[in-house]
PDB file of N, CA and C in Angstrom:
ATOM      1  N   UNK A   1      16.107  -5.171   2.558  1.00  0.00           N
ATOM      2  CA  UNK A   1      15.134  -4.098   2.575  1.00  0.00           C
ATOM      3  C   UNK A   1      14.234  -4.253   3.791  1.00  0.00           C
ATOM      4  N   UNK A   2      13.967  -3.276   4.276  1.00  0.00           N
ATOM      5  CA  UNK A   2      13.184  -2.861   5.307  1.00  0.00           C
ATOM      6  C   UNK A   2      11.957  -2.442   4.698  1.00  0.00           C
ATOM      7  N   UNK A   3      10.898  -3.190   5.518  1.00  0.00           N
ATOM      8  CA  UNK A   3       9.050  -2.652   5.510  1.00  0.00           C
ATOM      9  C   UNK A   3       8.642  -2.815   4.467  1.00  0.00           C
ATOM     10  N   UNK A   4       8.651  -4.034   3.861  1.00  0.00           N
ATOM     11  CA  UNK A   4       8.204  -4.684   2.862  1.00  0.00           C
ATOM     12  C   UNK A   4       7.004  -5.892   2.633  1.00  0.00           C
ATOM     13  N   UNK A   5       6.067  -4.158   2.439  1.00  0.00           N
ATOM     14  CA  UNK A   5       4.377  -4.886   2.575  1.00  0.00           C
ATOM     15  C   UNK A   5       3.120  -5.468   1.824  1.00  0.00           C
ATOM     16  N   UNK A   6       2.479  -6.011   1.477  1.00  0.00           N
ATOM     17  CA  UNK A   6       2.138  -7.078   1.061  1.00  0.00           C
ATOM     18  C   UNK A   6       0.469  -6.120   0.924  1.00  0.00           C
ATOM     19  N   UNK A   7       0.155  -5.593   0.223  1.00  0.00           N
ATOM     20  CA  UNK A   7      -1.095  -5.158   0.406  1.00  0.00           C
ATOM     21  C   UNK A   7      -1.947  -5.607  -1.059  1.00  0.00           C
ATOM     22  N   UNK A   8      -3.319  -5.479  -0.334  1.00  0.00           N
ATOM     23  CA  UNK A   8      -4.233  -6.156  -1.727  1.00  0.00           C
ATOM     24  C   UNK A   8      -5.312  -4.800  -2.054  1.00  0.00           C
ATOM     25  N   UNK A   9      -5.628  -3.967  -1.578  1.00  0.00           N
ATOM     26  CA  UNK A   9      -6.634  -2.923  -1.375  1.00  0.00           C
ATOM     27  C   UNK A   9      -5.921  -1.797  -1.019  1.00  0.00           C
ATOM     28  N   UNK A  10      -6.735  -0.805  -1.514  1.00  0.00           N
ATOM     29  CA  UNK A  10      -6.317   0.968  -0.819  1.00  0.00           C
ATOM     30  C   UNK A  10      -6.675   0.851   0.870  1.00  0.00           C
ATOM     31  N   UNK A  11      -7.509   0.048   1.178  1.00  0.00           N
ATOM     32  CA  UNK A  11      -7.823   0.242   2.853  1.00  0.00           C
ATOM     33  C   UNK A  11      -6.509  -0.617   3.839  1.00  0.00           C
ATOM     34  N   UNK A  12      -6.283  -1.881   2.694  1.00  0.00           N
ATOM     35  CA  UNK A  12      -4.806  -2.265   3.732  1.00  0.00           C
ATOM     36  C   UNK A  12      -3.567  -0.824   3.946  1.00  0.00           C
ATOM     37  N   UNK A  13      -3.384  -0.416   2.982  1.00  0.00           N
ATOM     38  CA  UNK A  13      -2.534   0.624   2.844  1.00  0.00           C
ATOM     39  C   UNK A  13      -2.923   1.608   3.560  1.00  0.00           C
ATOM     40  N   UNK A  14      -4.027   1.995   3.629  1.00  0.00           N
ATOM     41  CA  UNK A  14      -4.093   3.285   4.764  1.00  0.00           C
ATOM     42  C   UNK A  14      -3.993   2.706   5.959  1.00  0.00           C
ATOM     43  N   UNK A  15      -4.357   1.005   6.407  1.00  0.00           N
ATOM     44  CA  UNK A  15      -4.741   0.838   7.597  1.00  0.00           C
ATOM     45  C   UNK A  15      -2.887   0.449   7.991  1.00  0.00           C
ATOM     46  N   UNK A  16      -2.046   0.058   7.394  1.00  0.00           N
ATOM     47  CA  UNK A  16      -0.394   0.472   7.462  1.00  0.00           C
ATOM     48  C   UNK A  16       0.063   2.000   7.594  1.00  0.00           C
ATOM     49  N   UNK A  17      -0.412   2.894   6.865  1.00  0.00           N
ATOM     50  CA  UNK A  17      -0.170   4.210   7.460  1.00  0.00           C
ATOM     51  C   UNK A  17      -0.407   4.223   8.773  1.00  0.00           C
ATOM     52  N   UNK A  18      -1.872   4.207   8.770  1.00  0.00           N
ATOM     53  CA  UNK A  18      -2.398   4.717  10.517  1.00  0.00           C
ATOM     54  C   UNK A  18      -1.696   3.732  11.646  1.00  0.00           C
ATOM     55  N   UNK A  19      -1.324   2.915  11.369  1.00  0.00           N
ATOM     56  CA  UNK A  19      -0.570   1.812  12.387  1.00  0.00           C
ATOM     57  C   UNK A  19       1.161   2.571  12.565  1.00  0.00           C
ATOM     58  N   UNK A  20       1.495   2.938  11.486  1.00  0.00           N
ATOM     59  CA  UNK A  20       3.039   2.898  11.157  1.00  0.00           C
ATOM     60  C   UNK A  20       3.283   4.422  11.078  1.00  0.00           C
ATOM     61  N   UNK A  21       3.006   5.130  10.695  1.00  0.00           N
ATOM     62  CA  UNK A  21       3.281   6.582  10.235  1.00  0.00           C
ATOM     63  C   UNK A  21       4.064   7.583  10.971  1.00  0.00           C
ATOM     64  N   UNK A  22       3.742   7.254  12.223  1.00  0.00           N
ATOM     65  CA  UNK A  22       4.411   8.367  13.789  1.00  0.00           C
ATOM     66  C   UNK A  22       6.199   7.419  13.520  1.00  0.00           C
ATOM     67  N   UNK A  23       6.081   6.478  13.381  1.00  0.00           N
ATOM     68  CA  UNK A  23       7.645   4.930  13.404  1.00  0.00           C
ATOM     69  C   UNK A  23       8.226   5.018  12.432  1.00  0.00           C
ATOM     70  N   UNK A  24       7.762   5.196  11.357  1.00  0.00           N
ATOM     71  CA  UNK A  24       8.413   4.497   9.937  1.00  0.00           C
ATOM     72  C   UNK A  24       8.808   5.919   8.621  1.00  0.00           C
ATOM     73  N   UNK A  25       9.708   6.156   8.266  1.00  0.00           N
ATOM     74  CA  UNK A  25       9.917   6.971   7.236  1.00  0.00           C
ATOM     75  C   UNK A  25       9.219   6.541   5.457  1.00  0.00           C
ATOM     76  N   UNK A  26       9.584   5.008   5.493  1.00  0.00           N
ATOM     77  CA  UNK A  26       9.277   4.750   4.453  1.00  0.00           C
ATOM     78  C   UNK A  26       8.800   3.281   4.053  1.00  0.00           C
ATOM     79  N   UNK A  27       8.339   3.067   2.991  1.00  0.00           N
ATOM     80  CA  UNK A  27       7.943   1.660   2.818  1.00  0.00           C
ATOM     81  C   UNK A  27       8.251   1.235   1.575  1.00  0.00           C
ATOM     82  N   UNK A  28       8.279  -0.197   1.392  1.00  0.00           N
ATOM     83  CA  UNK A  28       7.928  -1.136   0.160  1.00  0.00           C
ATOM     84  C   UNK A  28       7.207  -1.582  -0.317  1.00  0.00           C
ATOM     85  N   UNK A  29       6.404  -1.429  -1.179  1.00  0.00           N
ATOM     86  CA  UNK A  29       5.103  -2.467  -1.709  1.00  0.00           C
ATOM     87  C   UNK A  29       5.086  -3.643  -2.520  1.00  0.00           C
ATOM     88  N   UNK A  30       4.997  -4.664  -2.318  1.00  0.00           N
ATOM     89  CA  UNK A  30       5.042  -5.800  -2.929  1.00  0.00           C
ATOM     90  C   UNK A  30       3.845  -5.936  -3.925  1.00  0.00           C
ATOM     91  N   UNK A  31       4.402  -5.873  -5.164  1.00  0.00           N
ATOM     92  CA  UNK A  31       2.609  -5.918  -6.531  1.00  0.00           C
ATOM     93  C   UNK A  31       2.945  -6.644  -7.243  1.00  0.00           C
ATOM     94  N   UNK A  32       2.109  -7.431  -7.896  1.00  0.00           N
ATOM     95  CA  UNK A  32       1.648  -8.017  -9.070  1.00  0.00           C
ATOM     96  C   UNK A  32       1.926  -7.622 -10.334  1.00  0.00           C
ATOM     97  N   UNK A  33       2.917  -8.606 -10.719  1.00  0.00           N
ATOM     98  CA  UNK A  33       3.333  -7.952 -12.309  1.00  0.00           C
ATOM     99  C   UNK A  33       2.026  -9.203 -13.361  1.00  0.00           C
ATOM    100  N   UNK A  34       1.790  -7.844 -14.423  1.00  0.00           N
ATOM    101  CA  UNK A  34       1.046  -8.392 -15.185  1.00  0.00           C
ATOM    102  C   UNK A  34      -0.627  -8.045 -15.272  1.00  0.00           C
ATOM    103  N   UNK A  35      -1.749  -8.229 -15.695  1.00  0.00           N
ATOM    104  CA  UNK A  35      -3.127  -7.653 -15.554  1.00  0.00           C
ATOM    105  C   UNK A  35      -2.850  -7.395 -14.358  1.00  0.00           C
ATOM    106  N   UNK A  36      -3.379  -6.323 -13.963  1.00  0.00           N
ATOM    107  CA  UNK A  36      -4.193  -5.802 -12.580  1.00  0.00           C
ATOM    108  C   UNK A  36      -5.683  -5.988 -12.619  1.00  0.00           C
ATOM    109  N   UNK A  37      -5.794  -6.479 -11.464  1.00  0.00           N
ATOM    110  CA  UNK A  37      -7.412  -6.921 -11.105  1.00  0.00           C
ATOM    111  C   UNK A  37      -8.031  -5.827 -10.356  1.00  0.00           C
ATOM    112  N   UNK A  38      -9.061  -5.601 -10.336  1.00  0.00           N
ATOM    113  CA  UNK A  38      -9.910  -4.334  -9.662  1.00  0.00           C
ATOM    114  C   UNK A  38      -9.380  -4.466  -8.094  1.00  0.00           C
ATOM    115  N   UNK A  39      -9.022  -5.902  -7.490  1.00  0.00           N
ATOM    116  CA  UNK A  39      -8.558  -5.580  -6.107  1.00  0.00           C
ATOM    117  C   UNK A  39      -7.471  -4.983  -6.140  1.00  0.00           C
ATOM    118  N   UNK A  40      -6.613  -5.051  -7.217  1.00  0.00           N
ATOM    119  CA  UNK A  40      -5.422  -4.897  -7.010  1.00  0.00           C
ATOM    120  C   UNK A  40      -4.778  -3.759  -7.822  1.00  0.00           C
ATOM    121  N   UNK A  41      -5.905  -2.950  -7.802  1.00  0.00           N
ATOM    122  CA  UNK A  41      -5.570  -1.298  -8.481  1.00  0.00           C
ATOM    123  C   UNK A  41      -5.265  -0.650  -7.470  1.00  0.00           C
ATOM    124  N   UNK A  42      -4.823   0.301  -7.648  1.00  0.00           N
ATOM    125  CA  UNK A  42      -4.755   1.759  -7.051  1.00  0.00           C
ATOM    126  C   UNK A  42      -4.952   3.326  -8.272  1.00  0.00           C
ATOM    127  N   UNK A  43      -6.061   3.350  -7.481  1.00  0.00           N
ATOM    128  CA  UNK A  43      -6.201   4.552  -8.530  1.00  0.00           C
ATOM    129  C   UNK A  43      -5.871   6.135  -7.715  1.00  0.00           C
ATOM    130  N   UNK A  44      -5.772   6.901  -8.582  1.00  0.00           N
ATOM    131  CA  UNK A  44      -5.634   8.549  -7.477  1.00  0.00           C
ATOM    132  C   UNK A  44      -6.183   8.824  -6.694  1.00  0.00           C
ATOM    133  N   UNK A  45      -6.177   8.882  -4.907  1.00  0.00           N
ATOM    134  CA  UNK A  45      -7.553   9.529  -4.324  1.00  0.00           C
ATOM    135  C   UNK A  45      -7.034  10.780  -3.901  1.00  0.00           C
ATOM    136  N   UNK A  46      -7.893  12.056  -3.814  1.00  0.00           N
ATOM    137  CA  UNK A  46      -7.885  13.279  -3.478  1.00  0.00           C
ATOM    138  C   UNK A  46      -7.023  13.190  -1.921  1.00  0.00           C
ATOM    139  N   UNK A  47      -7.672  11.742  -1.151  1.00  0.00           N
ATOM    140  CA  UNK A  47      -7.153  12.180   0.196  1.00  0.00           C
ATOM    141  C   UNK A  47      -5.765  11.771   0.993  1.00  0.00           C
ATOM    142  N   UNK A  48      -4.913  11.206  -0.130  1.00  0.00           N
ATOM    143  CA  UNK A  48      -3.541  11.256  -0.286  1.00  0.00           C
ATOM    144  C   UNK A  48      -2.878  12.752  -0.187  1.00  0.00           C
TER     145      UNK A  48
END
């Protein structure tokens, strides 16, 4: 697998869009199985 990223926050993830987005079709996210911790939520944002 290709582009398989490691993020802890909604700001790593946008700051991989804005780096990658014009290059890359698609990605992988690497998460945490089991409780989710407040760093390690993602909740809905409008600006998706």
């Amino acid at each position: 697998m290709k582009n398989i990223i490691d993020i802890r926050n909604r700001a790593d993830f946008r700051e991989w869009i804005k780096d990658n987005s014009d290059a890359e079709k698609e990605c992988w996210i690497a998460t945490k199985r089991g409780d989710a911790t407040p760093s390690r939520t993602f909740l809905p944002d409008e600006s998706f």
